[in-house]
PDB file of N, CA and C in Angstrom:
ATOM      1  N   UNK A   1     -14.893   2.520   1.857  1.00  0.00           N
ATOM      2  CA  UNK A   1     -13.590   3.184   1.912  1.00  0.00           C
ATOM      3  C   UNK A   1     -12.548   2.437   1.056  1.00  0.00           C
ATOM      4  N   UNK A   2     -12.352   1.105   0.990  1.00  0.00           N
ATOM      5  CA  UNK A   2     -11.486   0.428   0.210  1.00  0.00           C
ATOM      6  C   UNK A   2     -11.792   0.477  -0.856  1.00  0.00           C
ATOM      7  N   UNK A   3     -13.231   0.710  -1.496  1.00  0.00           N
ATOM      8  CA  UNK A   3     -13.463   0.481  -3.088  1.00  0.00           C
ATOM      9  C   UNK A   3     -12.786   2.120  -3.550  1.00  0.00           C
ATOM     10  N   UNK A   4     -13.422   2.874  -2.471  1.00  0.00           N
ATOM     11  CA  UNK A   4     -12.402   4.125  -3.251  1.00  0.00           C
ATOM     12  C   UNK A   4     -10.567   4.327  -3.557  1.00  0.00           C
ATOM     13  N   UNK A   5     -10.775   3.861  -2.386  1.00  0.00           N
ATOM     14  CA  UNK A   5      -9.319   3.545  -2.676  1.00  0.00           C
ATOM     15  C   UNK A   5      -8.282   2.851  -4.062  1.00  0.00           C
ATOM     16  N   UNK A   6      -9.263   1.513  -3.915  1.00  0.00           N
ATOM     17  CA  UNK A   6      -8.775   0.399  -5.289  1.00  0.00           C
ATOM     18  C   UNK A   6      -9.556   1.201  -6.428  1.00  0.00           C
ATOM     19  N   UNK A   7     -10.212   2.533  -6.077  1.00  0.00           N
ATOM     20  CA  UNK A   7     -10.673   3.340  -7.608  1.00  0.00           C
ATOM     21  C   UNK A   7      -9.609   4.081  -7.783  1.00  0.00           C
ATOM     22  N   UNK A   8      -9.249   4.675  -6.615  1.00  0.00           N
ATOM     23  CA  UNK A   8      -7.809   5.510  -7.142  1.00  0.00           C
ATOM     24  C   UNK A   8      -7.179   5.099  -7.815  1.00  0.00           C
ATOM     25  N   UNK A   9      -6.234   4.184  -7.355  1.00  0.00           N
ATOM     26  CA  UNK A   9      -5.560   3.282  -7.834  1.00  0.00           C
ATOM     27  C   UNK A   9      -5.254   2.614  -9.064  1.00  0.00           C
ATOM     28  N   UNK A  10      -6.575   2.763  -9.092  1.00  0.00           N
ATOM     29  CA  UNK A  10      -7.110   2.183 -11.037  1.00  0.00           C
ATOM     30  C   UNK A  10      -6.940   3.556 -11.613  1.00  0.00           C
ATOM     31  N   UNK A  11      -7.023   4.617 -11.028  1.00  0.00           N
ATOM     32  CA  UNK A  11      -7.570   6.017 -12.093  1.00  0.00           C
ATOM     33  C   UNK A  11      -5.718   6.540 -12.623  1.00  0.00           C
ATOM     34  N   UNK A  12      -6.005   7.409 -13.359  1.00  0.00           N
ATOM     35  CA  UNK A  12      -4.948   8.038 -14.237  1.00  0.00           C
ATOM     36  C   UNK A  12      -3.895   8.507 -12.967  1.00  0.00           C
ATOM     37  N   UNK A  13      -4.372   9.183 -12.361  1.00  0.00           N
ATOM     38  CA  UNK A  13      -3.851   9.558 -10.842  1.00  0.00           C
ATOM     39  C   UNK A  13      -2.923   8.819 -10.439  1.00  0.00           C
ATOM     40  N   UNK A  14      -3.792   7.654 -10.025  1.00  0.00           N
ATOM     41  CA  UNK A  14      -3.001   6.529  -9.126  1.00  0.00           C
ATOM     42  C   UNK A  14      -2.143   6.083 -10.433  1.00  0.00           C
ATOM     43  N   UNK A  15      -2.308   5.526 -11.402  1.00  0.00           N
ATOM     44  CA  UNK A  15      -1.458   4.846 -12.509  1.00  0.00           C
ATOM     45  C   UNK A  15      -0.326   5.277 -12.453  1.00  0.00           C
ATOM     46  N   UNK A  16      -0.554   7.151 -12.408  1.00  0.00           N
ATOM     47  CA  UNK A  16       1.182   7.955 -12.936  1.00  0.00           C
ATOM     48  C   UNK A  16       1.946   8.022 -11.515  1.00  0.00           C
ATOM     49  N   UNK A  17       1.216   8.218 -10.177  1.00  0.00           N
ATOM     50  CA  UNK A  17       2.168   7.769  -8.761  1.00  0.00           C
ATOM     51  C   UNK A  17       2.398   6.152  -9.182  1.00  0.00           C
ATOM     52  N   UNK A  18       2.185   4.970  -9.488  1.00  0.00           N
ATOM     53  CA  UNK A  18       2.650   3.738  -9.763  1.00  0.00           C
ATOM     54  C   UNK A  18       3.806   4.289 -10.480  1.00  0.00           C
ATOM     55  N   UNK A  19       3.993   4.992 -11.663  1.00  0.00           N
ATOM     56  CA  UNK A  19       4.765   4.978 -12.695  1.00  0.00           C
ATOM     57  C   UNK A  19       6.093   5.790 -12.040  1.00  0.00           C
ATOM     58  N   UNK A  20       5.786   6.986 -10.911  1.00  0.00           N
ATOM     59  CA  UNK A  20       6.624   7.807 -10.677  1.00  0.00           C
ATOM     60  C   UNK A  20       7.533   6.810  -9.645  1.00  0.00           C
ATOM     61  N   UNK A  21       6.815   5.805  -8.840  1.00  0.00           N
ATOM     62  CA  UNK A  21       7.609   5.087  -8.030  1.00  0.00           C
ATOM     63  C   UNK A  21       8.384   3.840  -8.597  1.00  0.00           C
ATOM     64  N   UNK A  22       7.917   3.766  -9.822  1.00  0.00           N
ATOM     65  CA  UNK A  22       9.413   2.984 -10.497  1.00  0.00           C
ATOM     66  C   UNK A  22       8.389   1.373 -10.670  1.00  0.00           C
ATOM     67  N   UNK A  23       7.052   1.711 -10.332  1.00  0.00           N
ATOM     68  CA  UNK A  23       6.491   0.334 -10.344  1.00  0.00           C
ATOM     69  C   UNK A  23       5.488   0.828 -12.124  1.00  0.00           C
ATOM     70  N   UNK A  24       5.158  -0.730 -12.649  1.00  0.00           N
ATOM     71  CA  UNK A  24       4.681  -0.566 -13.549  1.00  0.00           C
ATOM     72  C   UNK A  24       2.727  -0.596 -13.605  1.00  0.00           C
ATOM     73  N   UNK A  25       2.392   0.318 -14.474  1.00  0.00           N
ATOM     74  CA  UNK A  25       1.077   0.577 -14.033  1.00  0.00           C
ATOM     75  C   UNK A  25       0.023  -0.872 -14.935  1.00  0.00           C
ATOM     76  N   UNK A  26      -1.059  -0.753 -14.271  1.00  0.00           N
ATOM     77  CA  UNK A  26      -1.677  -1.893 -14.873  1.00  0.00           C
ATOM     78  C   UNK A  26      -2.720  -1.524 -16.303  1.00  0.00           C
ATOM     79  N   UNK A  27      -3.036  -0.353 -16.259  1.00  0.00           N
ATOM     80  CA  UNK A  27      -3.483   0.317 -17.169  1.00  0.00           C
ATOM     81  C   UNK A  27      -2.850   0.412 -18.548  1.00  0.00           C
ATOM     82  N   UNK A  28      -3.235   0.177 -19.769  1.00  0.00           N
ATOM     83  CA  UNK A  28      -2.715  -0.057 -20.867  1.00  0.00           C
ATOM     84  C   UNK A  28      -2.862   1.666 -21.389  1.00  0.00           C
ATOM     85  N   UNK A  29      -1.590   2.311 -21.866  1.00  0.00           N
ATOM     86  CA  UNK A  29      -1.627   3.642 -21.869  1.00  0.00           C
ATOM     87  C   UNK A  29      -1.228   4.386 -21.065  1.00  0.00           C
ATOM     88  N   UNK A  30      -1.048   3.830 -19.659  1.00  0.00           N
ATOM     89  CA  UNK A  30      -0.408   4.589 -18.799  1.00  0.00           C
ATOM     90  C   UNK A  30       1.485   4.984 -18.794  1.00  0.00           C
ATOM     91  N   UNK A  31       1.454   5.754 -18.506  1.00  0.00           N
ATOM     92  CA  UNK A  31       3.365   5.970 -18.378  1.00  0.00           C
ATOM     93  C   UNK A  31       3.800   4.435 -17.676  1.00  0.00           C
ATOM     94  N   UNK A  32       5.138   4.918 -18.270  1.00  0.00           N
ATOM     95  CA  UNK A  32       5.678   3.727 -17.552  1.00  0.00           C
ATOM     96  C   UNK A  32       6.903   4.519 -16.935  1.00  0.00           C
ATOM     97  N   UNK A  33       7.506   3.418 -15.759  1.00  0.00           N
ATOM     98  CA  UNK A  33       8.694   4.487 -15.670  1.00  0.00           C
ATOM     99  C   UNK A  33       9.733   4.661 -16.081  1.00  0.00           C
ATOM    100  N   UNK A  34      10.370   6.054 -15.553  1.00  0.00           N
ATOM    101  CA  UNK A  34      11.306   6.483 -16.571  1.00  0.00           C
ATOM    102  C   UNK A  34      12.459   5.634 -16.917  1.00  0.00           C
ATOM    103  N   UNK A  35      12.932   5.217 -17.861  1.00  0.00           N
ATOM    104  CA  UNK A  35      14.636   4.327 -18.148  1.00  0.00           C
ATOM    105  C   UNK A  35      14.225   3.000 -18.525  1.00  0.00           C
ATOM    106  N   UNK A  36      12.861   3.154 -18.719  1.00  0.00           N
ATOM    107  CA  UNK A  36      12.112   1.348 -18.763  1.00  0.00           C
ATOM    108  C   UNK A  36      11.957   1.022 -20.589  1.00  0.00           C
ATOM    109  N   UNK A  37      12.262  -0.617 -20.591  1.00  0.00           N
ATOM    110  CA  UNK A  37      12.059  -0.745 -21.672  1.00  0.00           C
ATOM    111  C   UNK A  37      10.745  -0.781 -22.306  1.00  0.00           C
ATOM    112  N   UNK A  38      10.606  -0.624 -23.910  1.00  0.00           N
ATOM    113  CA  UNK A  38       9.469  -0.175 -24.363  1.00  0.00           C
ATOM    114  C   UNK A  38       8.559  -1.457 -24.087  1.00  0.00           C
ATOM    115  N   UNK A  39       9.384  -2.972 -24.452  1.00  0.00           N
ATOM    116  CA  UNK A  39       8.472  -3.663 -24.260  1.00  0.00           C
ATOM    117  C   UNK A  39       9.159  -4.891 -23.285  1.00  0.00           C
ATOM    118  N   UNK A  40       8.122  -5.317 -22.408  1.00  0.00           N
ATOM    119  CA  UNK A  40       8.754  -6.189 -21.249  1.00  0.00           C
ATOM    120  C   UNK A  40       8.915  -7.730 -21.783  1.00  0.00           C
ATOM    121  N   UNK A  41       9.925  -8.237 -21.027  1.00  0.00           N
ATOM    122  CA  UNK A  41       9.859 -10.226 -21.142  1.00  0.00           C
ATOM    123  C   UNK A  41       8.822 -10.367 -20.849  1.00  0.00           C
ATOM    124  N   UNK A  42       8.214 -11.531 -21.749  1.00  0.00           N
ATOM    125  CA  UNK A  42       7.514 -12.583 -20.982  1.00  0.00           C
ATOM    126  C   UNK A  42       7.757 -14.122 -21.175  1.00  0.00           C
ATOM    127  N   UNK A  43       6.987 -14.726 -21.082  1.00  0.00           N
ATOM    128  CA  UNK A  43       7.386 -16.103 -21.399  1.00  0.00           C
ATOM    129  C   UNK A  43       5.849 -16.565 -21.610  1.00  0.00           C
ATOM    130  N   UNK A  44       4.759 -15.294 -21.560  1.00  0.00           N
ATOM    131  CA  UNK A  44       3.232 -16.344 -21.802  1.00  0.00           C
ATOM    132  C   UNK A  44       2.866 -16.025 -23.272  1.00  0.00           C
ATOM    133  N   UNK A  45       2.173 -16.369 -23.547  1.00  0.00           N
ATOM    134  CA  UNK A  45       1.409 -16.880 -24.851  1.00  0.00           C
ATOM    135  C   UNK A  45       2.069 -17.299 -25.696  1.00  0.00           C
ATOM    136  N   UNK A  46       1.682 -17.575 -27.174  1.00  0.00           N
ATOM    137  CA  UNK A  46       2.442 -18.636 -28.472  1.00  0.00           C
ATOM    138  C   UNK A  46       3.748 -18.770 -28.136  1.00  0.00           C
ATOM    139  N   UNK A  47       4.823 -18.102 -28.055  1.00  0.00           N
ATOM    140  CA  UNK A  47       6.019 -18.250 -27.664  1.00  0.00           C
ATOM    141  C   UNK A  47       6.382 -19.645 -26.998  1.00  0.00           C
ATOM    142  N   UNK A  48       5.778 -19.078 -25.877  1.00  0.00           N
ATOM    143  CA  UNK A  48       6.304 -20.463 -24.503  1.00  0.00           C
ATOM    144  C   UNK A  48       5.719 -21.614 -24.549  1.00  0.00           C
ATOM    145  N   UNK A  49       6.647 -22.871 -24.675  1.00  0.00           N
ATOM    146  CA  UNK A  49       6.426 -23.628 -24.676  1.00  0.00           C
ATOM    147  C   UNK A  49       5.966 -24.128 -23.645  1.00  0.00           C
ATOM    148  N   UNK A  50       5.448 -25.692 -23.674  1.00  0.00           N
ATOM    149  CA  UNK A  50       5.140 -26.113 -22.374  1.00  0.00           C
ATOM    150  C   UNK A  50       6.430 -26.305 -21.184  1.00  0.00           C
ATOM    151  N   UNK A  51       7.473 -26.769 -21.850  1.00  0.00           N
ATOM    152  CA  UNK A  51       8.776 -26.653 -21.202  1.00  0.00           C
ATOM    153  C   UNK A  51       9.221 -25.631 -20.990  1.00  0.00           C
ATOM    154  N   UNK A  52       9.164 -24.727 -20.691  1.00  0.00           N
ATOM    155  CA  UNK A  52       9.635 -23.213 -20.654  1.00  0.00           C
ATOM    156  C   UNK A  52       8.471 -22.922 -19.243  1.00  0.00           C
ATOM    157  N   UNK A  53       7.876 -23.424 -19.733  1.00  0.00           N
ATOM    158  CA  UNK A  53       6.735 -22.668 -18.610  1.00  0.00           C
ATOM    159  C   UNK A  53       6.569 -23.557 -17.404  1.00  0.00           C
ATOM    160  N   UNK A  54       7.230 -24.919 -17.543  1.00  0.00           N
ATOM    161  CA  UNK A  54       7.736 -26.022 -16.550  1.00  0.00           C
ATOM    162  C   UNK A  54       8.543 -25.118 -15.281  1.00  0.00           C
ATOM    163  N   UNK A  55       9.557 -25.665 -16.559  1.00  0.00           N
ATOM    164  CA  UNK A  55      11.112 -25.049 -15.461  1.00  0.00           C
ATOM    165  C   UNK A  55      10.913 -23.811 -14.937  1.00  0.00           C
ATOM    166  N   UNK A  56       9.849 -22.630 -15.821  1.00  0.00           N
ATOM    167  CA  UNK A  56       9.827 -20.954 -14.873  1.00  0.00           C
ATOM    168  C   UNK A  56       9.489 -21.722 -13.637  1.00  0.00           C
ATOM    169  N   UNK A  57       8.301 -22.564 -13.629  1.00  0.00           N
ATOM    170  CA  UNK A  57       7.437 -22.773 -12.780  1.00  0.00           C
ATOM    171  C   UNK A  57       8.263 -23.604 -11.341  1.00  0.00           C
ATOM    172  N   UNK A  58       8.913 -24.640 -11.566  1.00  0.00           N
ATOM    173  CA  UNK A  58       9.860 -25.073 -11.101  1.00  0.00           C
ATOM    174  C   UNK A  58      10.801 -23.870 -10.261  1.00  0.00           C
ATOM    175  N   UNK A  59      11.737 -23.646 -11.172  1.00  0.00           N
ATOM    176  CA  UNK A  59      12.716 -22.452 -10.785  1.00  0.00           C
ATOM    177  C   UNK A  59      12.118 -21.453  -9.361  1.00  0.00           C
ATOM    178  N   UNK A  60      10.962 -21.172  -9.376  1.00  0.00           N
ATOM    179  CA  UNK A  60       9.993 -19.865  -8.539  1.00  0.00           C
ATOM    180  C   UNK A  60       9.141 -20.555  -8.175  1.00  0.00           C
ATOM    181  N   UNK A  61       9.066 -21.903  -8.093  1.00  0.00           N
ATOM    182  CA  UNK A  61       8.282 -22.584  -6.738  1.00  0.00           C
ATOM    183  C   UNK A  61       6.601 -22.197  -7.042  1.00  0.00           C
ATOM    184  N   UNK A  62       5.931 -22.348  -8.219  1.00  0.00           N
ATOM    185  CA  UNK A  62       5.192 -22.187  -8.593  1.00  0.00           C
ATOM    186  C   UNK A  62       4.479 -23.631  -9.450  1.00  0.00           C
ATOM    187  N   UNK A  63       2.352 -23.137  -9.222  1.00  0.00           N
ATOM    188  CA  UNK A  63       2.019 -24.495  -9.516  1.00  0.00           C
ATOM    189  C   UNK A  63       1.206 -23.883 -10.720  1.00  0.00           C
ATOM    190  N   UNK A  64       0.590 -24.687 -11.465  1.00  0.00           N
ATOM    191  CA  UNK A  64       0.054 -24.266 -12.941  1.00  0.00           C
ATOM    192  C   UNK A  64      -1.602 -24.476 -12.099  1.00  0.00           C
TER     193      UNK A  64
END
């Protein structure tokens, strides 16, 4: 019962209810929602330094 579920979830279906509730889908291609920017912050790969990725880590109580 749960694997169907976490299949929904994954499927086009579930992606565009993620998208309609304002959350972002994990699927590459899927909608996103509406008023959202095209492309999101991040702070991972070449960009971020090791210091950058300290203090996020710091800041939000987070361990590497």
């Amino acid at each position: 019962m749960a694997e169907k579920f976490l299949r929904f979830l994954l499927s086009e279906g579930g992606q565009r209810i993620f998208s309609e509730r304002g959350y972002y889908p994990v699927i590459p291609g899927s909608p996103v929602p509406k008023g959202s920017p095209q492309r999101l912050a991040s702070i991972r790969g070449p960009e971020a330094s090791r210091e950058v990725l300290e203090r996020f880590n710091a800041l939000f109580g987070l361990r590497r």
